[in-house]
N, C-alpha and C. Protein backbone atom coordinates (compact mmCIF):
# COMPACT_ATOMS: atom_id res chain seq x y z
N UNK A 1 0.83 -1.19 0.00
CA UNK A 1 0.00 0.00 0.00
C UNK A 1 0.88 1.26 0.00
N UNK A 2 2.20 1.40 1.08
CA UNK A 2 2.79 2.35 0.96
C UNK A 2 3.64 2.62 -0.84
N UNK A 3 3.84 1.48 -1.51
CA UNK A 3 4.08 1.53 -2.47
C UNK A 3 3.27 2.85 -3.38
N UNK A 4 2.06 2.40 -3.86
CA UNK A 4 1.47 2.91 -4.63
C UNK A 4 0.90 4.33 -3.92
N UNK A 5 1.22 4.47 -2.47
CA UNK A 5 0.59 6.00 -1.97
C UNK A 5 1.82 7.07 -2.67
N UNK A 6 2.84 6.29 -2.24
CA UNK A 6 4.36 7.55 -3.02
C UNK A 6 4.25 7.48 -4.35
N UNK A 7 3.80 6.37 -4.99
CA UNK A 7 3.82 6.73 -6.85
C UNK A 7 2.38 7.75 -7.49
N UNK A 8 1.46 7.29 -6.18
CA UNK A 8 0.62 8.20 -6.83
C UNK A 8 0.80 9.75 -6.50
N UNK A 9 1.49 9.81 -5.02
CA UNK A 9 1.61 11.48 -4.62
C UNK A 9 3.02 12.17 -5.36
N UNK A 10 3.72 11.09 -6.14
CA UNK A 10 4.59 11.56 -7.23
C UNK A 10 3.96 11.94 -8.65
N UNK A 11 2.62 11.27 -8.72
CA UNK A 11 2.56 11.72 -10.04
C UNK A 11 1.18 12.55 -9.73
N UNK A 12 0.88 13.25 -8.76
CA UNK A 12 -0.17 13.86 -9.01
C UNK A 12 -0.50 14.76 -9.76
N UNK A 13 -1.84 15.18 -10.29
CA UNK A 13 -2.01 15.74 -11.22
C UNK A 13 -1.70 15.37 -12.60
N UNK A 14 -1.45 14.33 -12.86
CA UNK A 14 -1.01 13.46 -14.15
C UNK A 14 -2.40 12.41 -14.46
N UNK A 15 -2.25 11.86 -15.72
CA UNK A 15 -3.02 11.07 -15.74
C UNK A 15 -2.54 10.16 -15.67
N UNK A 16 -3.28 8.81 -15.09
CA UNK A 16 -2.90 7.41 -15.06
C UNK A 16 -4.00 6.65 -15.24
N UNK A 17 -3.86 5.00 -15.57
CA UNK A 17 -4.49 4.20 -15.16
C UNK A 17 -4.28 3.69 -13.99
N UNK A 18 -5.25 3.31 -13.41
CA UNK A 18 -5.15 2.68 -11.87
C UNK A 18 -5.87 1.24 -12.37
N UNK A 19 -5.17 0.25 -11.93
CA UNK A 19 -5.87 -1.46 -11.93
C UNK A 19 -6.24 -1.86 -10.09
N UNK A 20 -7.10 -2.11 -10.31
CA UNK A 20 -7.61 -3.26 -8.66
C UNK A 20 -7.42 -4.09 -8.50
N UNK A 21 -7.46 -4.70 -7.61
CA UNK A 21 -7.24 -6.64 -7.36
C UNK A 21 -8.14 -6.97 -8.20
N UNK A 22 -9.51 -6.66 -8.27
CA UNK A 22 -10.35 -7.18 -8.67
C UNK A 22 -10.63 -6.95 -10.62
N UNK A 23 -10.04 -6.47 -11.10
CA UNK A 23 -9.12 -6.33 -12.36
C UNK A 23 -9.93 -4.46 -13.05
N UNK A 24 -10.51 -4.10 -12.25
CA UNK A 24 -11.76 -3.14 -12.31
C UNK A 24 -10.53 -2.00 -12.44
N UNK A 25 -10.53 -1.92 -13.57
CA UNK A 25 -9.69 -0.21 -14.65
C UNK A 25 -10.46 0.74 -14.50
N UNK A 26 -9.18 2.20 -14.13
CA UNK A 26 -9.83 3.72 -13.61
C UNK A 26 -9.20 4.30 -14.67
N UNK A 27 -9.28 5.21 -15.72
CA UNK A 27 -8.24 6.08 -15.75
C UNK A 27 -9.02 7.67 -15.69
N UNK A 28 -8.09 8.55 -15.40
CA UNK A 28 -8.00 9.66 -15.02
C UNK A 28 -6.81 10.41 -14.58
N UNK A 29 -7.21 11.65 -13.92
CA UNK A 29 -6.26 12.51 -13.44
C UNK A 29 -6.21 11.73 -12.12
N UNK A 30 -4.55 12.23 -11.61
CA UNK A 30 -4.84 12.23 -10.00
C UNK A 30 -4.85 13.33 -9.64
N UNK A 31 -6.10 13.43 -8.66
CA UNK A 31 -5.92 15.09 -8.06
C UNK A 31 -5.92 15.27 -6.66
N UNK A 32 -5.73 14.22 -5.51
CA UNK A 32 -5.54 13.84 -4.53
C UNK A 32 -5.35 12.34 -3.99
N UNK A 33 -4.13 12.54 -2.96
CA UNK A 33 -4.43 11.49 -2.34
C UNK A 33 -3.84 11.68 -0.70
N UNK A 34 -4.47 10.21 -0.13
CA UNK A 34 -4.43 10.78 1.39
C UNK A 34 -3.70 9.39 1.60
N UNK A 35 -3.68 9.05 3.20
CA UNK A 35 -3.24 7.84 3.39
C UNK A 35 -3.81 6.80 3.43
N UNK A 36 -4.84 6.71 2.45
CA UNK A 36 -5.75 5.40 2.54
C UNK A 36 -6.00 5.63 1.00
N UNK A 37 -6.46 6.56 0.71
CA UNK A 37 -6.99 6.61 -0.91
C UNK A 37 -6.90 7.46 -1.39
N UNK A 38 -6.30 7.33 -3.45
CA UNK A 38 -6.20 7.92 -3.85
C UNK A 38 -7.72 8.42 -4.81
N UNK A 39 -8.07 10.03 -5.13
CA UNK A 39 -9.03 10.15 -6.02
C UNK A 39 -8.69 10.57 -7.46
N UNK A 40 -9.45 9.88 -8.17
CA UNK A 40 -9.19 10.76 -9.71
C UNK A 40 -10.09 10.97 -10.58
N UNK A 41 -9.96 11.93 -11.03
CA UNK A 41 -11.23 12.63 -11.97
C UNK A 41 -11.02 12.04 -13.41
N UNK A 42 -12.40 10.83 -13.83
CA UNK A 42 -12.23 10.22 -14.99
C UNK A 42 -12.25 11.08 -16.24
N UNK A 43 -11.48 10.33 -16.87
CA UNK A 43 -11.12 10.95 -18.37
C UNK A 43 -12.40 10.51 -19.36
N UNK A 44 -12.98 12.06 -19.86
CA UNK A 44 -14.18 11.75 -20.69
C UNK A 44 -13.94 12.11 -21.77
N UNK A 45 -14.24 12.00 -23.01
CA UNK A 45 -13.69 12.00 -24.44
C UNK A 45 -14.49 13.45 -24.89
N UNK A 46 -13.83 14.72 -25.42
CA UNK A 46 -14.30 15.36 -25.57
C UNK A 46 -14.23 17.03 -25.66
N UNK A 47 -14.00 16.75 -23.65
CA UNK A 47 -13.87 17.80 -23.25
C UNK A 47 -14.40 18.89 -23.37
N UNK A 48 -14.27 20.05 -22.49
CA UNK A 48 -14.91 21.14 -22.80
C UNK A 48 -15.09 21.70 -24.02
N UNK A 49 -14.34 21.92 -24.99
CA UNK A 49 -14.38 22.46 -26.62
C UNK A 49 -15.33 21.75 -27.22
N UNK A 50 -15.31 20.15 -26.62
CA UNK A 50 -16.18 19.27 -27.61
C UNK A 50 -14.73 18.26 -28.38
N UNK A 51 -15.45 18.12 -29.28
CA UNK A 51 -14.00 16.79 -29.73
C UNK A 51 -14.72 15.67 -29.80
N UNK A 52 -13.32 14.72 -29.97
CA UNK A 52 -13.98 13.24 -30.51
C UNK A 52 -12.93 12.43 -29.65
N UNK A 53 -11.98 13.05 -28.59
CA UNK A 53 -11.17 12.39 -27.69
C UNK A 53 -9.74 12.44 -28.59
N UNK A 54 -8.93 11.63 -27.74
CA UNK A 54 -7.29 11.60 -27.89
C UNK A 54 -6.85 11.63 -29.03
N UNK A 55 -6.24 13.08 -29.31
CA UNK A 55 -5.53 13.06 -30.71
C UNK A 55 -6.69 13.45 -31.89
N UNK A 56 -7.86 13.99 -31.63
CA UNK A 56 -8.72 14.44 -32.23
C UNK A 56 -8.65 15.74 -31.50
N UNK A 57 -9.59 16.92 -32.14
CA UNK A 57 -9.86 18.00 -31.87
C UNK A 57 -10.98 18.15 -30.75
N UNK A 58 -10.47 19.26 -29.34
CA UNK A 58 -10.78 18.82 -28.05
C UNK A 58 -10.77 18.19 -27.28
N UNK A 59 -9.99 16.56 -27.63
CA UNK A 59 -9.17 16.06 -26.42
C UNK A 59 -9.68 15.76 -25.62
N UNK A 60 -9.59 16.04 -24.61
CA UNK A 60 -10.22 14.66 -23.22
C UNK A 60 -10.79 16.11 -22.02
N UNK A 61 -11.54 15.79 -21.15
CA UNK A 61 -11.90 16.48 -20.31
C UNK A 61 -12.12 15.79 -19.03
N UNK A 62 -12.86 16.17 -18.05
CA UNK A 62 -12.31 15.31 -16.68
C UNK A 62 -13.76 15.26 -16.15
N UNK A 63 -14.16 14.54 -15.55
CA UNK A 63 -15.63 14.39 -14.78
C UNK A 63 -15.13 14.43 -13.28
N UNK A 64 -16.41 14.35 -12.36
CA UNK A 64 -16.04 14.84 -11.10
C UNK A 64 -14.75 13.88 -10.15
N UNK A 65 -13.80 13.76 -9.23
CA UNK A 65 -13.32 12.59 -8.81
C UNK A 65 -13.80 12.54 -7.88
N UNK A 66 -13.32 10.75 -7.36
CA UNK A 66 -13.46 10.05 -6.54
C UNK A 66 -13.11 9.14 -6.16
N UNK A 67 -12.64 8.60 -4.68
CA UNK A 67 -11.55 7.81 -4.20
C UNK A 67 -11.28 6.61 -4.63
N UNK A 68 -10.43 5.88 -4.50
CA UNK A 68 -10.05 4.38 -4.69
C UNK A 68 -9.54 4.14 -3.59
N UNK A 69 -9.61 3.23 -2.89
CA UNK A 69 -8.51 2.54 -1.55
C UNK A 69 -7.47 2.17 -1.89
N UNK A 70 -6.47 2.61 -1.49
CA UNK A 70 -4.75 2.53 -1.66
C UNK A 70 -4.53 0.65 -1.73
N UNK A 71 -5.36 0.48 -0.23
CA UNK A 71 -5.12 -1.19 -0.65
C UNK A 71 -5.72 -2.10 -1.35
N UNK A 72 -6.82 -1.35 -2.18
CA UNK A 72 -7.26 -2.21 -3.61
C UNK A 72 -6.72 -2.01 -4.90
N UNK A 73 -5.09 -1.61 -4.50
CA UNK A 73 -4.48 -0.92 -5.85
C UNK A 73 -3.19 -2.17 -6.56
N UNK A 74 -3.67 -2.53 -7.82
CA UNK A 74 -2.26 -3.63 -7.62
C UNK A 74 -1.42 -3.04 -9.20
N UNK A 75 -1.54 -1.82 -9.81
CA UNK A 75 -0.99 -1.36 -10.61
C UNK A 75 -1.81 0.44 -10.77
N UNK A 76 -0.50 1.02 -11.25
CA UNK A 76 -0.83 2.34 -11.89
C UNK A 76 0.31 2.82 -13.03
N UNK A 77 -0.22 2.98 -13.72
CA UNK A 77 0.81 3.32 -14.88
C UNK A 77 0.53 4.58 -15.66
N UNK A 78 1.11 5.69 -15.78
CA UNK A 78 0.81 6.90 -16.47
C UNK A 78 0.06 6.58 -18.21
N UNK A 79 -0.35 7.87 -17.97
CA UNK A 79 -0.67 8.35 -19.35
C UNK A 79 0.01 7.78 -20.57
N UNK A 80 1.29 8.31 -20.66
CA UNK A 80 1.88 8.07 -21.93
C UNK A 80 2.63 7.02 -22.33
N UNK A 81 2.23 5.87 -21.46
CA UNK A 81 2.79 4.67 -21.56
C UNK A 81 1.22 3.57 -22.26
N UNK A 82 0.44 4.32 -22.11
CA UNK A 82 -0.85 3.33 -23.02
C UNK A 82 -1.72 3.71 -23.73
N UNK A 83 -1.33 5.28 -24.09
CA UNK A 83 -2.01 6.38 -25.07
C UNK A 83 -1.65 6.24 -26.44
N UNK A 84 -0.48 5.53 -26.34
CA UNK A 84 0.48 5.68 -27.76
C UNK A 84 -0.05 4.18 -28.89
C-alpha cells in the first residue's frame, strides 16, 4: 500500500491508469491522495471544446473525482505509456 501512496503522490495531477485486485480499470487525473486513498477525476472524451477524444480536436476532459482505496491498488501506470 505504501508503495502505490508515493507513486501516486509523485505523479499527481497526471493522468494514469489505476488497476484493482479485482481487475476493475480507472483512468483519469490524479488530483488527490491521502493515506488510505487515492481520487481521480475520470477521463471523458471530448472535453470542454467538444472533440472526438485523444488526438482528435478537443481532447479529453475530466468528470467529477473520486476515491479508490490505496489497498485495492495492484498497478498504476501513467498516461503516456498506453495512449500511444
Amino acid at each position: 500500500m505504501e508503495k502505490y501512496y508515493h507513486i501516486c503522490r509523485q505523479h499527481q495531477g497526471k493522468v494514469a491508469r489505476i488497476t484493482e485486485r479485482n481487475g476493475r480499470v480507472h483512468v483519469g487525473r490524479i488530483t488527490r491522495v491521502t493515506n488510505s486513498k487515492v481520487f481521480i477525476a475520470p477521463v471523458t472524451s471530448g472535453g470542454p471544446r467538444g472533440g472526438f477524444g485523444y488526438g482528435y480536436w478537443g481532447g479529453y476532459g475530466y468528470g467529477a473525482a473520486y476515491g479508490i482505496g490505496l489497498g485495492l491498488i495492484t498497478g498504476v501506470a501513467l498516461a503516456g505509456l498506453f495512449f500511444f
